[in-house]
C-alpha atoms as a PDB file:
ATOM      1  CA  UNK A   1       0.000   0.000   0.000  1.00  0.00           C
ATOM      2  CA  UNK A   2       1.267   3.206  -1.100  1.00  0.00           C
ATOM      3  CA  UNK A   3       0.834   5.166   1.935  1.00  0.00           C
ATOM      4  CA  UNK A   4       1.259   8.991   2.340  1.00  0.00           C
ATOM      5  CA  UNK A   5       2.602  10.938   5.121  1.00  0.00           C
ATOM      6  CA  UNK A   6       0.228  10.197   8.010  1.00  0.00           C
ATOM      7  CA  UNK A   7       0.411  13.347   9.466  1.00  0.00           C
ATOM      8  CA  UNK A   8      -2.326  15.811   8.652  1.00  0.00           C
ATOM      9  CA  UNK A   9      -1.032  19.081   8.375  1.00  0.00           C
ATOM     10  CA  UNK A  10      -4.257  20.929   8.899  1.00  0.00           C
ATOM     11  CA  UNK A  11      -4.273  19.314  12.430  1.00  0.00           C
ATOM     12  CA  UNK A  12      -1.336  19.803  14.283  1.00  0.00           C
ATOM     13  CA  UNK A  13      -2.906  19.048  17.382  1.00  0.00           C
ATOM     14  CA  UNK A  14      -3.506  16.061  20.248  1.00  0.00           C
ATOM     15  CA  UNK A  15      -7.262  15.038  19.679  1.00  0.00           C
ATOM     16  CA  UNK A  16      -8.929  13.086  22.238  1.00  0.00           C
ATOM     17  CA  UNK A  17     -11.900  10.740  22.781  1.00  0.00           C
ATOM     18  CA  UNK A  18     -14.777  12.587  24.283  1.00  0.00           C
ATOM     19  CA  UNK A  19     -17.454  10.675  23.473  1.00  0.00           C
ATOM     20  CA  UNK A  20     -17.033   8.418  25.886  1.00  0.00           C
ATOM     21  CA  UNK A  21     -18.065   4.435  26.078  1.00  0.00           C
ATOM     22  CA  UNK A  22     -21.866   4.511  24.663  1.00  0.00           C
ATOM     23  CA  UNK A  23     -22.691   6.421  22.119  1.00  0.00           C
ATOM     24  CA  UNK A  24     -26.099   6.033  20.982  1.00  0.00           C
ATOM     25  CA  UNK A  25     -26.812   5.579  17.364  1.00  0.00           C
ATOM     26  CA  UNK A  26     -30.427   7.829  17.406  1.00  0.00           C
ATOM     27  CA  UNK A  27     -33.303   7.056  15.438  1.00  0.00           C
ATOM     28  CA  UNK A  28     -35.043  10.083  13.186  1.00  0.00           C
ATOM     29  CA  UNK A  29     -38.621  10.501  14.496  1.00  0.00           C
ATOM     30  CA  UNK A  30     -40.745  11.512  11.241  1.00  0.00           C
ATOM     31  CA  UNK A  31     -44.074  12.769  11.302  1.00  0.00           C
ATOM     32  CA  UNK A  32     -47.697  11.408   9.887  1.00  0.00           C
ATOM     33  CA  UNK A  33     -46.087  13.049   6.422  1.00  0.00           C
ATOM     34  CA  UNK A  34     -42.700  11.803   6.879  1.00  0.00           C
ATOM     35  CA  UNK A  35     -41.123  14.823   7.852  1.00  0.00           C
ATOM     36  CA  UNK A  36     -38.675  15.360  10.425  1.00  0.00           C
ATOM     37  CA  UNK A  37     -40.747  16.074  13.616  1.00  0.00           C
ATOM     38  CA  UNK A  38     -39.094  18.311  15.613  1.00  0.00           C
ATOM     39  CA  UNK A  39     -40.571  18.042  18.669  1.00  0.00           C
ATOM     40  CA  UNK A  40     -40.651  14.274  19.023  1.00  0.00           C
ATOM     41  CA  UNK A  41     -37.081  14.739  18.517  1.00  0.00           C
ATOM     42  CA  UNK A  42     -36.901  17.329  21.474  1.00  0.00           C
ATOM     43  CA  UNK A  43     -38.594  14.553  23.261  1.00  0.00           C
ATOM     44  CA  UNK A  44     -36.363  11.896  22.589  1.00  0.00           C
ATOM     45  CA  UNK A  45     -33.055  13.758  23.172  1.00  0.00           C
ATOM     46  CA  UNK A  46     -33.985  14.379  26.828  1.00  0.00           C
ATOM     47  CA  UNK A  47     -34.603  11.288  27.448  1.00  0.00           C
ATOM     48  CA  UNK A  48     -31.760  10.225  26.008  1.00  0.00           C
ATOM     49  CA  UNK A  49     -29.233  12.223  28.051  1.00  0.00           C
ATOM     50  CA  UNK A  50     -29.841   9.827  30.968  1.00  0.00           C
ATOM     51  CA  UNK A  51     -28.910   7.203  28.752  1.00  0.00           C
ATOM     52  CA  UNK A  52     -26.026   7.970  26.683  1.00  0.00           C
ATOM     53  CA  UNK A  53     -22.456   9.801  26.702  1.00  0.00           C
ATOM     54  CA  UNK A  54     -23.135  10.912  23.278  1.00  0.00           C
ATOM     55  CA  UNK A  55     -25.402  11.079  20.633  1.00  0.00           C
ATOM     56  CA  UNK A  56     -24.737   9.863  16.737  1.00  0.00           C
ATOM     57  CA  UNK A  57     -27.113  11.548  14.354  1.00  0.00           C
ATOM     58  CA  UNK A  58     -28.014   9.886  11.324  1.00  0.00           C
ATOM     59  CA  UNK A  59     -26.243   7.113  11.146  1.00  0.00           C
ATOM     60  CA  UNK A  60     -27.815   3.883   9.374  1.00  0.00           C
ATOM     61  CA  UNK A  61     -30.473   3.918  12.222  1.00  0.00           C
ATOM     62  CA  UNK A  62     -31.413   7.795  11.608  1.00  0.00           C
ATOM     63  CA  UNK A  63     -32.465   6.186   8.161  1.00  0.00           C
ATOM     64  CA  UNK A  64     -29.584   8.465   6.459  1.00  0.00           C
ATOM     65  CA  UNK A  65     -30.110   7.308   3.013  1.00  0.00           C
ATOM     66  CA  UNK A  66     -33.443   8.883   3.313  1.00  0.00           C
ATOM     67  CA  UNK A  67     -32.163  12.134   4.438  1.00  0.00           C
ATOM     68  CA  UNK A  68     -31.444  15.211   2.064  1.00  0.00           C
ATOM     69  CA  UNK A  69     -28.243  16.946   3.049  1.00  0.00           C
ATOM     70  CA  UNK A  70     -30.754  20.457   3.740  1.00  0.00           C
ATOM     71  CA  UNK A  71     -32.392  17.951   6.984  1.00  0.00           C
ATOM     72  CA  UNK A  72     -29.418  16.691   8.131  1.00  0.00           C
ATOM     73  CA  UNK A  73     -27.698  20.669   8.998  1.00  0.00           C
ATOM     74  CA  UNK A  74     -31.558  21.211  10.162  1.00  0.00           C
ATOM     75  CA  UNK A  75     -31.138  18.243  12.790  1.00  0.00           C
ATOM     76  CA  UNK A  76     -27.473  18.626  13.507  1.00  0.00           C
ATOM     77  CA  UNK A  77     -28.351  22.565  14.389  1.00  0.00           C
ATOM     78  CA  UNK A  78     -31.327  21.256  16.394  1.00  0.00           C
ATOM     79  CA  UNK A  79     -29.527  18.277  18.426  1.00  0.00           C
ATOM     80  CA  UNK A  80     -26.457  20.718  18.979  1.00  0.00           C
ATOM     81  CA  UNK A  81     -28.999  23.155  20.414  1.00  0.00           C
ATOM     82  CA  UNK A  82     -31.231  20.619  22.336  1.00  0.00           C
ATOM     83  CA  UNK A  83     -28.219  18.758  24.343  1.00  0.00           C
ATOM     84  CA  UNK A  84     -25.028  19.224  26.377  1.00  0.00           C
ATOM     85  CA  UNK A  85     -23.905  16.179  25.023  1.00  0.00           C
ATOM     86  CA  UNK A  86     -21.210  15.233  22.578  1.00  0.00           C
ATOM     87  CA  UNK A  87     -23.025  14.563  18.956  1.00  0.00           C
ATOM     88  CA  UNK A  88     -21.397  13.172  16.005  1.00  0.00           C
ATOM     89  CA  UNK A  89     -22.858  13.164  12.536  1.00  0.00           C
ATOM     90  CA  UNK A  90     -22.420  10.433  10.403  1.00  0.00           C
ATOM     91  CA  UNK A  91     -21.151  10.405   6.290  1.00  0.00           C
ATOM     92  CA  UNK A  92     -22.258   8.255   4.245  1.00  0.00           C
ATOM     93  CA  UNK A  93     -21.237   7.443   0.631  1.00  0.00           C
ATOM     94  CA  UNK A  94     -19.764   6.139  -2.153  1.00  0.00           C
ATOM     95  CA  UNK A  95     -18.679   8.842  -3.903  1.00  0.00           C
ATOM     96  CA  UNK A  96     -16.286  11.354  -2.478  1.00  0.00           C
ATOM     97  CA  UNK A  97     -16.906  14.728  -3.724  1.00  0.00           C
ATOM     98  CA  UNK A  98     -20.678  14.233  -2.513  1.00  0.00           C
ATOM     99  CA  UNK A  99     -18.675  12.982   0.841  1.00  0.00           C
ATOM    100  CA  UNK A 100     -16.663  16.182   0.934  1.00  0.00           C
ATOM    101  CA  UNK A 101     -19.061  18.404   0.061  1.00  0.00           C
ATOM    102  CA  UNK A 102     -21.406  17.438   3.066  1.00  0.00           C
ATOM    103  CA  UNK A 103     -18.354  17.336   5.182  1.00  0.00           C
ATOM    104  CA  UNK A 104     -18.019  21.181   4.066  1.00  0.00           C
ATOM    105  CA  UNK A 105     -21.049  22.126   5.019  1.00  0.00           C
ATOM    106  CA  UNK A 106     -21.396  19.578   8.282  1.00  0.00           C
ATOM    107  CA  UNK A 107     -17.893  21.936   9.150  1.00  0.00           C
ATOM    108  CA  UNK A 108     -20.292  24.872   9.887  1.00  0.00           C
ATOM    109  CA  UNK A 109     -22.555  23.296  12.519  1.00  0.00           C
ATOM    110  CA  UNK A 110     -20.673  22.890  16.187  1.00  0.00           C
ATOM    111  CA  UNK A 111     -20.311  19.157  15.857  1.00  0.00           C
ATOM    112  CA  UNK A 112     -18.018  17.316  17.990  1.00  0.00           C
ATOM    113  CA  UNK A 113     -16.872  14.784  15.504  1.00  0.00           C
ATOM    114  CA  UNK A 114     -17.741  12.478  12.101  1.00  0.00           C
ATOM    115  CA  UNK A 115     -18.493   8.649  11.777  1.00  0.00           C
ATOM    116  CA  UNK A 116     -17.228   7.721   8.144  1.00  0.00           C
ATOM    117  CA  UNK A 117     -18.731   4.520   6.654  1.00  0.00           C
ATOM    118  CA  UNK A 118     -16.342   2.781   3.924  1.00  0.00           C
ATOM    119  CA  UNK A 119     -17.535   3.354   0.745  1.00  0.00           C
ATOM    120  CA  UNK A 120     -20.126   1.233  -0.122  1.00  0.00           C
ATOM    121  CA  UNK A 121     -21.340  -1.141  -3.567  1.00  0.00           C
ATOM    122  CA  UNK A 122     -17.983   0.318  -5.674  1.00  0.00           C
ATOM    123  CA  UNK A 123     -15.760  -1.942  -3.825  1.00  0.00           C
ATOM    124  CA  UNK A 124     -12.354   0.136  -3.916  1.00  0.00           C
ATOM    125  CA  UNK A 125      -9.038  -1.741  -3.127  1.00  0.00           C
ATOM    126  CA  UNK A 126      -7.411  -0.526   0.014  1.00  0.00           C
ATOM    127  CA  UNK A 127      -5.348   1.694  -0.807  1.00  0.00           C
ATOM    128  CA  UNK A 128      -8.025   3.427  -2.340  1.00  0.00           C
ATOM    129  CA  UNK A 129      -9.920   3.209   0.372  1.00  0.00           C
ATOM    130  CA  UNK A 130      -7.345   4.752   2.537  1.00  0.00           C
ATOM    131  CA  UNK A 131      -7.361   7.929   0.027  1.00  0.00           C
ATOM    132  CA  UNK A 132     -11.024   8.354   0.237  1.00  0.00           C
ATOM    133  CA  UNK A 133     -10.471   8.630   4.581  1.00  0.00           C
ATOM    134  CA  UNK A 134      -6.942  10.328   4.641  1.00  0.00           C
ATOM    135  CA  UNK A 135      -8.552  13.112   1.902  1.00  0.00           C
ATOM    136  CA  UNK A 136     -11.452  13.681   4.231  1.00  0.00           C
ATOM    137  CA  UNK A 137      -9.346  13.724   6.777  1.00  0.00           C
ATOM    138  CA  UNK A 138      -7.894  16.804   5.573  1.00  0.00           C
ATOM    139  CA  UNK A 139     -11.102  19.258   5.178  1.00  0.00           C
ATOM    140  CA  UNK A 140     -12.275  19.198   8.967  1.00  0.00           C
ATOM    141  CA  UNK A 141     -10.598  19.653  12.438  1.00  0.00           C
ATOM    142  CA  UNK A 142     -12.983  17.535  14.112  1.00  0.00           C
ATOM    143  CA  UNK A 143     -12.416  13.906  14.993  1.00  0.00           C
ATOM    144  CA  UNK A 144     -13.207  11.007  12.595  1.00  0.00           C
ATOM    145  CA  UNK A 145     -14.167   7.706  13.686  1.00  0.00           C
ATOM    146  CA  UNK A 146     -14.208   5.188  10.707  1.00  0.00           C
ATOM    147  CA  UNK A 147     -17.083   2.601  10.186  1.00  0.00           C
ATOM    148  CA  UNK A 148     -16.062  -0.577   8.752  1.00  0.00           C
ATOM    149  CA  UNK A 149     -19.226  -2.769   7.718  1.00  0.00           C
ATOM    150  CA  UNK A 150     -18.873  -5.266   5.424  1.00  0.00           C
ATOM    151  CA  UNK A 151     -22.088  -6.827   5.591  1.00  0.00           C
ATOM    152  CA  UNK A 152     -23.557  -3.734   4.249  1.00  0.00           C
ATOM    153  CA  UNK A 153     -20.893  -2.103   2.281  1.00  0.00           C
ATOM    154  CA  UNK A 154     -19.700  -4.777   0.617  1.00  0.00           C
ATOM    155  CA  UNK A 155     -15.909  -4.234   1.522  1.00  0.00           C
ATOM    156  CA  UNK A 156     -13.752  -5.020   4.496  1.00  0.00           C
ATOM    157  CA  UNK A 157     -11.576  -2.436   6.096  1.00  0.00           C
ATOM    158  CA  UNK A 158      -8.346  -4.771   6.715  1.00  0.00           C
ATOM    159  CA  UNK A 159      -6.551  -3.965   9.735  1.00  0.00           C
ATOM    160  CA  UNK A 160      -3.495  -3.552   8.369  1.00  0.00           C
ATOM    161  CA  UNK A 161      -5.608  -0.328   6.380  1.00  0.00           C
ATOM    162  CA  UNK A 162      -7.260   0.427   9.955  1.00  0.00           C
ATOM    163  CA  UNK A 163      -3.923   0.915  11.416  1.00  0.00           C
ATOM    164  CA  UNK A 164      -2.395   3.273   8.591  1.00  0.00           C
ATOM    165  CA  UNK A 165      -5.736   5.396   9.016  1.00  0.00           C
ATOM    166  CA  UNK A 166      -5.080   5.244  13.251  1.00  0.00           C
ATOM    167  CA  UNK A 167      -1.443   6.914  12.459  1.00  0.00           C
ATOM    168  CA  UNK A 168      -3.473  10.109  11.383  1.00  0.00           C
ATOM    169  CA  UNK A 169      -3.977  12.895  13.743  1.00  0.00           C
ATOM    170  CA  UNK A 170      -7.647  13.150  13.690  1.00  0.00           C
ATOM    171  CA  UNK A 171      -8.532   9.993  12.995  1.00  0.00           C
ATOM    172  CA  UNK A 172      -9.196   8.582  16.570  1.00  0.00           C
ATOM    173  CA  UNK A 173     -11.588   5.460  16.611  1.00  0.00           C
ATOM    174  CA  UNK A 174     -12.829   2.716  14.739  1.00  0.00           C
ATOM    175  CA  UNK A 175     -16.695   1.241  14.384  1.00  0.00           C
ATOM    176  CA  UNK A 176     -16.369  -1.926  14.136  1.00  0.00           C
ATOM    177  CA  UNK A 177     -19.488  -4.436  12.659  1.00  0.00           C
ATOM    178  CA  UNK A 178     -17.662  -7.406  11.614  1.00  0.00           C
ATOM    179  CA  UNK A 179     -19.244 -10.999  12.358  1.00  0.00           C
ATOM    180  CA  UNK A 180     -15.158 -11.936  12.907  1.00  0.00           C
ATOM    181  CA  UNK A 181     -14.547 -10.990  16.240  1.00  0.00           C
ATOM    182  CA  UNK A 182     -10.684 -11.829  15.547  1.00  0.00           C
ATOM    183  CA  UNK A 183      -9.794  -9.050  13.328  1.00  0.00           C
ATOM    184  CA  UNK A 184      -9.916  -7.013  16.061  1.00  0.00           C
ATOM    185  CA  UNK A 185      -8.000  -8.955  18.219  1.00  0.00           C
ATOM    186  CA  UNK A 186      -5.254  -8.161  15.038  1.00  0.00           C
ATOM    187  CA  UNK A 187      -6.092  -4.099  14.636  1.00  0.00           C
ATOM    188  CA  UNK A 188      -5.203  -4.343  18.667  1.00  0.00           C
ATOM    189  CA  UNK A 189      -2.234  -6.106  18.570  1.00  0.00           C
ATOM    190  CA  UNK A 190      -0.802  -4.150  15.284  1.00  0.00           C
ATOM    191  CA  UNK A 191      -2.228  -0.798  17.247  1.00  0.00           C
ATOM    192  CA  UNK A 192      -0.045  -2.328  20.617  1.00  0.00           C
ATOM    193  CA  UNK A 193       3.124  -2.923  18.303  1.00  0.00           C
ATOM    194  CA  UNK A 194       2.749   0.732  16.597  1.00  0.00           C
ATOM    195  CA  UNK A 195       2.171   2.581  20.263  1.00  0.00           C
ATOM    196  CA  UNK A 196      -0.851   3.796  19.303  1.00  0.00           C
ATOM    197  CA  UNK A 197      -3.796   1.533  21.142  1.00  0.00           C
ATOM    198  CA  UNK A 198      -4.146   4.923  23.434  1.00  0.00           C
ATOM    199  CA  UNK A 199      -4.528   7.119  20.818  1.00  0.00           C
ATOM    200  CA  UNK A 200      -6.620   5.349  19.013  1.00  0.00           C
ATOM    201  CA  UNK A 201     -10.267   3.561  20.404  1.00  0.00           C
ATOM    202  CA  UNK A 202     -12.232   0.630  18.897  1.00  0.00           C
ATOM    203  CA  UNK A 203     -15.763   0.662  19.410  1.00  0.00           C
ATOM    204  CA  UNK A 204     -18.578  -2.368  19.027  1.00  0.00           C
ATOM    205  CA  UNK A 205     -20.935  -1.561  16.085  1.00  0.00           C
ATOM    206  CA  UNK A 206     -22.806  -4.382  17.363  1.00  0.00           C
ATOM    207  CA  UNK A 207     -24.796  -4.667  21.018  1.00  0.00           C
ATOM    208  CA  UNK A 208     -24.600  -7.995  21.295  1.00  0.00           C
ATOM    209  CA  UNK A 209     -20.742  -8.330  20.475  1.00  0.00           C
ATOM    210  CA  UNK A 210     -19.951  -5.428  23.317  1.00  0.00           C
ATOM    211  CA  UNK A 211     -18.929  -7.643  25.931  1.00  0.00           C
ATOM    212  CA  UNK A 212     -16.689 -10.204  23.963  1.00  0.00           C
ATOM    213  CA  UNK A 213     -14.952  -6.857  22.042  1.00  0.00           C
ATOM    214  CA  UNK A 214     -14.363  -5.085  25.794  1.00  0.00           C
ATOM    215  CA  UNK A 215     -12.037  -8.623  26.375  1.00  0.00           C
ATOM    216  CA  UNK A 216     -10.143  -7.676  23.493  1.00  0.00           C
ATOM    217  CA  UNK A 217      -9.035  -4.258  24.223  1.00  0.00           C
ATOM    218  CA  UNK A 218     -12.368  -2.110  22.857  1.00  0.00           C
ATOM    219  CA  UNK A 219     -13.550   0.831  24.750  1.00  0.00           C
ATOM    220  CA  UNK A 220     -17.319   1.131  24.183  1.00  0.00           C
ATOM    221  CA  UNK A 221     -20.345   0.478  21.581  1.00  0.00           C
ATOM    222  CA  UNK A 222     -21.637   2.585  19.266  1.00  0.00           C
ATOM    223  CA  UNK A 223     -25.381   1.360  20.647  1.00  0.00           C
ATOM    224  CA  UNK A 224     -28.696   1.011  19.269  1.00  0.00           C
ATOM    225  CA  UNK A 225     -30.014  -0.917  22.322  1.00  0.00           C
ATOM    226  CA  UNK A 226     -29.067   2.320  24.949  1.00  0.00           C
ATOM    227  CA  UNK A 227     -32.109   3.554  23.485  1.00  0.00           C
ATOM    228  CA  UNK A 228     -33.536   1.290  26.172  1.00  0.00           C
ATOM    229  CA  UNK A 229     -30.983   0.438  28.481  1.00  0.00           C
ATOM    230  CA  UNK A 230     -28.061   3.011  28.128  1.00  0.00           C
ATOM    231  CA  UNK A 231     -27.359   3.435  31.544  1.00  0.00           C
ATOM    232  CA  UNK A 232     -27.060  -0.802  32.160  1.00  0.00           C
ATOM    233  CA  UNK A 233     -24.459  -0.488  28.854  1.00  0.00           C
ATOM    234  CA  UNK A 234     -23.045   2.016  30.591  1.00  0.00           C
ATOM    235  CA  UNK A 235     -22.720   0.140  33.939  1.00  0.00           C
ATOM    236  CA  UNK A 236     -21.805  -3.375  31.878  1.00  0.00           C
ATOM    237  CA  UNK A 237     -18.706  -1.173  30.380  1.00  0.00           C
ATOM    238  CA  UNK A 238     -17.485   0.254  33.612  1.00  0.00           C
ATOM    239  CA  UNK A 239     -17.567  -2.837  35.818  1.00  0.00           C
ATOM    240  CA  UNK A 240     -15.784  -4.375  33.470  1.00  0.00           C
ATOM    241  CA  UNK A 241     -12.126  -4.233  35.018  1.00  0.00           C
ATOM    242  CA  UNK A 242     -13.545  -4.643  38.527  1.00  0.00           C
ATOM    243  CA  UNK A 243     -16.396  -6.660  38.002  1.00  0.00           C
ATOM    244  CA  UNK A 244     -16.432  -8.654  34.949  1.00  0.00           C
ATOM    245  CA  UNK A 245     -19.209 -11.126  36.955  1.00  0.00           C
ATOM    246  CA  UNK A 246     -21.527  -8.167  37.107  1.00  0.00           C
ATOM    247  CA  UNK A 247     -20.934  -6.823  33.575  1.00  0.00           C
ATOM    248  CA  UNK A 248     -21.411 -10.526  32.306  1.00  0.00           C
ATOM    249  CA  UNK A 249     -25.133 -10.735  34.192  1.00  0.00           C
ATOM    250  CA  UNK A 250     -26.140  -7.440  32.367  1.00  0.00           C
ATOM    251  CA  UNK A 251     -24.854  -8.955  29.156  1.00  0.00           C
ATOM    252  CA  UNK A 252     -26.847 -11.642  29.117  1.00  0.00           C
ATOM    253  CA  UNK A 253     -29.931 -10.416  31.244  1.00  0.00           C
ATOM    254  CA  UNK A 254     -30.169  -8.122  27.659  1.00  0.00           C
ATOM    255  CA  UNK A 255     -29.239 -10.885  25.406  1.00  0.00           C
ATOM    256  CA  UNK A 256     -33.250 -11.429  24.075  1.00  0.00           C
ATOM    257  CA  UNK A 257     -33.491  -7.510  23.557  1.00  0.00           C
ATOM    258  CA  UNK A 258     -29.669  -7.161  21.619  1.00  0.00           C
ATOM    259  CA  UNK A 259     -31.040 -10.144  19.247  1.00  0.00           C
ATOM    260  CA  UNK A 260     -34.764  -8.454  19.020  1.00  0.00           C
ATOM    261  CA  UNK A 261     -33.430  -5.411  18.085  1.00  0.00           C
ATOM    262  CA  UNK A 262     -32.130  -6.866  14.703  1.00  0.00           C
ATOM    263  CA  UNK A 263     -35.029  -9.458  14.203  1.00  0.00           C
ATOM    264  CA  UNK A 264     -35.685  -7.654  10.703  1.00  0.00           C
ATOM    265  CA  UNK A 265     -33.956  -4.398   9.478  1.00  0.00           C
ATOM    266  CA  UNK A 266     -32.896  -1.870  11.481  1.00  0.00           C
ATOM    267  CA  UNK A 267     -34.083   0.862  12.669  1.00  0.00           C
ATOM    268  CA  UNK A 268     -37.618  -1.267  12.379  1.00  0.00           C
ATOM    269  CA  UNK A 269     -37.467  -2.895  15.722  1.00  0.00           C
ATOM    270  CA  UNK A 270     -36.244   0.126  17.702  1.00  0.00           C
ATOM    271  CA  UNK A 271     -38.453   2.300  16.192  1.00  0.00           C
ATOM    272  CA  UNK A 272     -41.401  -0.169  17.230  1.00  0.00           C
ATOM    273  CA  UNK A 273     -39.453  -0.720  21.003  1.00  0.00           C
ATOM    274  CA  UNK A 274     -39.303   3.021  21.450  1.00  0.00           C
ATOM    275  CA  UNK A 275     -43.056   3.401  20.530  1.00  0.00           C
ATOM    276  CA  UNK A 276     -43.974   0.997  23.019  1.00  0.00           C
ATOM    277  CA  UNK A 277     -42.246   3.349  25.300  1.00  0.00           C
ATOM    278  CA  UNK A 278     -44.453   6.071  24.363  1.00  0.00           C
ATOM    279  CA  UNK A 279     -42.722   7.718  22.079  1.00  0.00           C
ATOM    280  CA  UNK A 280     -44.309   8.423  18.819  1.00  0.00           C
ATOM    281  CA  UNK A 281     -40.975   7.685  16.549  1.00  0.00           C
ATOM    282  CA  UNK A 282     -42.663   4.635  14.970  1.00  0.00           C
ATOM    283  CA  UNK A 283     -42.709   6.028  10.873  1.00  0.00           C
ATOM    284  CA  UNK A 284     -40.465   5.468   8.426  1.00  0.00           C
ATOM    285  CA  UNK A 285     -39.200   6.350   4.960  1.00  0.00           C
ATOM    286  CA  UNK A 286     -39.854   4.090   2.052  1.00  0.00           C
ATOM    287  CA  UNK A 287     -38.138   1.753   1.621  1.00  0.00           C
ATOM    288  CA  UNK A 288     -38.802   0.716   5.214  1.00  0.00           C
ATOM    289  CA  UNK A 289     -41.526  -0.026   6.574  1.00  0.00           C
ATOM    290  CA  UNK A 290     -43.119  -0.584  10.292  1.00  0.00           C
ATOM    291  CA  UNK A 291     -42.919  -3.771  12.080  1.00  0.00           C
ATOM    292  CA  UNK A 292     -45.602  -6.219  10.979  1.00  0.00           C
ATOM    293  CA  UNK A 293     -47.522  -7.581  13.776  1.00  0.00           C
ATOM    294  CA  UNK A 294     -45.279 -10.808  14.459  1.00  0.00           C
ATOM    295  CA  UNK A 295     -42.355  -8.785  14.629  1.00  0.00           C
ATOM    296  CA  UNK A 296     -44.565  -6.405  17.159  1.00  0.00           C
ATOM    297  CA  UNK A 297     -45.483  -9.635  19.335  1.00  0.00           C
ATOM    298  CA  UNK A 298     -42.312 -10.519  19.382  1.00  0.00           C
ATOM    299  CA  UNK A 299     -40.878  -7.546  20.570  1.00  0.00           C
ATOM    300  CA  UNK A 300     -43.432  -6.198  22.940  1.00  0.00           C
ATOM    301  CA  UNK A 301     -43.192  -9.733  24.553  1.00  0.00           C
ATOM    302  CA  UNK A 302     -39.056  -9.003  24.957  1.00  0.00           C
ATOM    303  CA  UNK A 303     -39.896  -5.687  26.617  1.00  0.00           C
ATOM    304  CA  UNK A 304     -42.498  -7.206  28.875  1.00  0.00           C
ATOM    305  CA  UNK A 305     -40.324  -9.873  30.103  1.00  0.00           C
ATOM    306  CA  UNK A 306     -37.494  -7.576  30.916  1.00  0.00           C
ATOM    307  CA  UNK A 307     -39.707  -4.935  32.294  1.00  0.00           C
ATOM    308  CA  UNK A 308     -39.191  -2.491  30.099  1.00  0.00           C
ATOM    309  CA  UNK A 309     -42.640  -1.121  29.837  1.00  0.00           C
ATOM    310  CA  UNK A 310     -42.068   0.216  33.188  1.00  0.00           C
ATOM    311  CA  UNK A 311     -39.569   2.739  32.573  1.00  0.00           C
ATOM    312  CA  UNK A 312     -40.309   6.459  34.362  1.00  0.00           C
ATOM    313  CA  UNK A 313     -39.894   8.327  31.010  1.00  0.00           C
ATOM    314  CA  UNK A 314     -38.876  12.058  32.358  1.00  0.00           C
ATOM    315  CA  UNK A 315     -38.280  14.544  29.642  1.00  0.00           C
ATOM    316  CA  UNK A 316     -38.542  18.207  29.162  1.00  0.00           C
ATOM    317  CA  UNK A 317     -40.937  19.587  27.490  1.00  0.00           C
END
């Protein structure tokens, strides 16, 4: 791999990891007409700051491929305005000048950072997929983590890649939805033998994986279940060091709700969870649709058997 000079000479500074170990991958609320509702959102983010050390805007569960780029600087003002905490707004594409350009105008809004997804469908070789992060890289002075998800991109970040992006300044963490749990036991030990596993912070992109990831040397999730249960994640992640009995009862107390969750497509099931909460989040953009009523049985029975349902729901108005 044909690798440039790693440091990014529009950031000549020490950037650190303040988003802390959950960071909660938020759902969109739309209204009856499938506009961004506002005030459900208000709603949501309230509750949320009990629940979460920061807040990713729309990522793949904000339906982002449904979102023009004129909604998502309306919600990233709006969350920015709405919350103390950290919130990170997520790029998505395939094709970088569209990246770069919403990067450009993303740069405007007080944003605390940028999850990057690999390019997806086009497949580019690594070192072309280094380019795309190392170029983006260069037009912000935020943070960057990187998203590697195969299963919906269609290309693997390889650690060896994963590493050369960790040697850039503000490139500080790494998503990480692989079904091989071992890769990141190698992007640890090649982040160990390059000194820069504490610069540099690997989080879950999967609940259910949280637990076996913290063993190998990961920080935190990047959650959709703390929309129910941020503070146990929260808890699970902390005792982990001191308690590893305690954070293994959580982990598996949740383990119906971390498989529910992702019984059909996401955000579907959350959406539906969160509605059952009493929150009215539960419509979505074509091509997605609500839960049909198995997937509603099933779910609502999850909730009920964890007591969910019982949840003291405080939020401003």
């Amino acid at each position: 791999m044909n690798i440039k000079n790693n440091q990014n000479e529009n950031n000549q500074k020490n950037f650190k990891n303040k988003w802390g170990n959950v960071v909660t991958a938020c759902i969109t609320p739309f209204d009856q007409d499938l506009k961004v509702d506002f005030k459900e959102f208000k709603k949501l983010i309230s509750y949320l700051e009990n629940h979460t050390d920061s807040i990713l805007i729309f990522g793949t569960t904000g339906e982002s491929p449904t979102l023009n780029l004129k909604e998502k600087i309306e919600i990233s003002k709006f969350v920015k305005e709405n919350t103390n905490l950290p919130v990170i707004a997520n790029i998505s594409s395939n094709n970088y000048e569209k990246a770069l350009k919403e990067m450009e105008k993303l740069n405007k809004m007080d944003l605390d950072g940028y999850l990057i997804t690999t390019p997806y469908y086009n497949k580019p070789p690594q070192d072309s997929l280094y380019d795309y992060f190392y170029n983006l890289s260069l037009n912000t002075d935020k943070p960057i983590m990187i998203y590697n998800i195969p299963s919906r991109t269609g290309i693997d970040l390889l650690p060896d890649t994963i590493v050369e992006l960790a040697k850039i300044d503000n490139i500080i963490a790494l998503k990480q939805s692989h079904s091989d749990i071992s890769k990141v036991i190698e992007i640890k030990a090649k982040l160990i033998k390059n000194n820069l596993d504490n610069k540099f912070f690997i989080y879950s992109g999967d609940d259910i994986l949280t637990l076996p990831l913290l063993s190998l040397g990961a920080y935190g999730v990047v959650s959709v279940a703390s929309h129910l249960i941020g503070k146990e994640l929260k808890q699970m992640i902390k005792e982990f060091n001191n308690n590893p009995s305690l954070s293994y009862q959580i982990h598996y107390k949740y383990y119906d709700l971390f498989n529910v969750l992702f019984i059909t497509t996401n955000p579907i099931p959350v959406k539906q969870a969160m509605e059952f909460l009493g929150f009215n989040v539960n419509n979505l953009r074509k091509p997605l649709r609500k839960a049909n009523e198995k997937e509603k049985q099933t779910i609502l029975q999850v909730l009920q058997n964890l007591g969910l349902l019982n949840i003291n729901i405080k939020v401003s108005s």
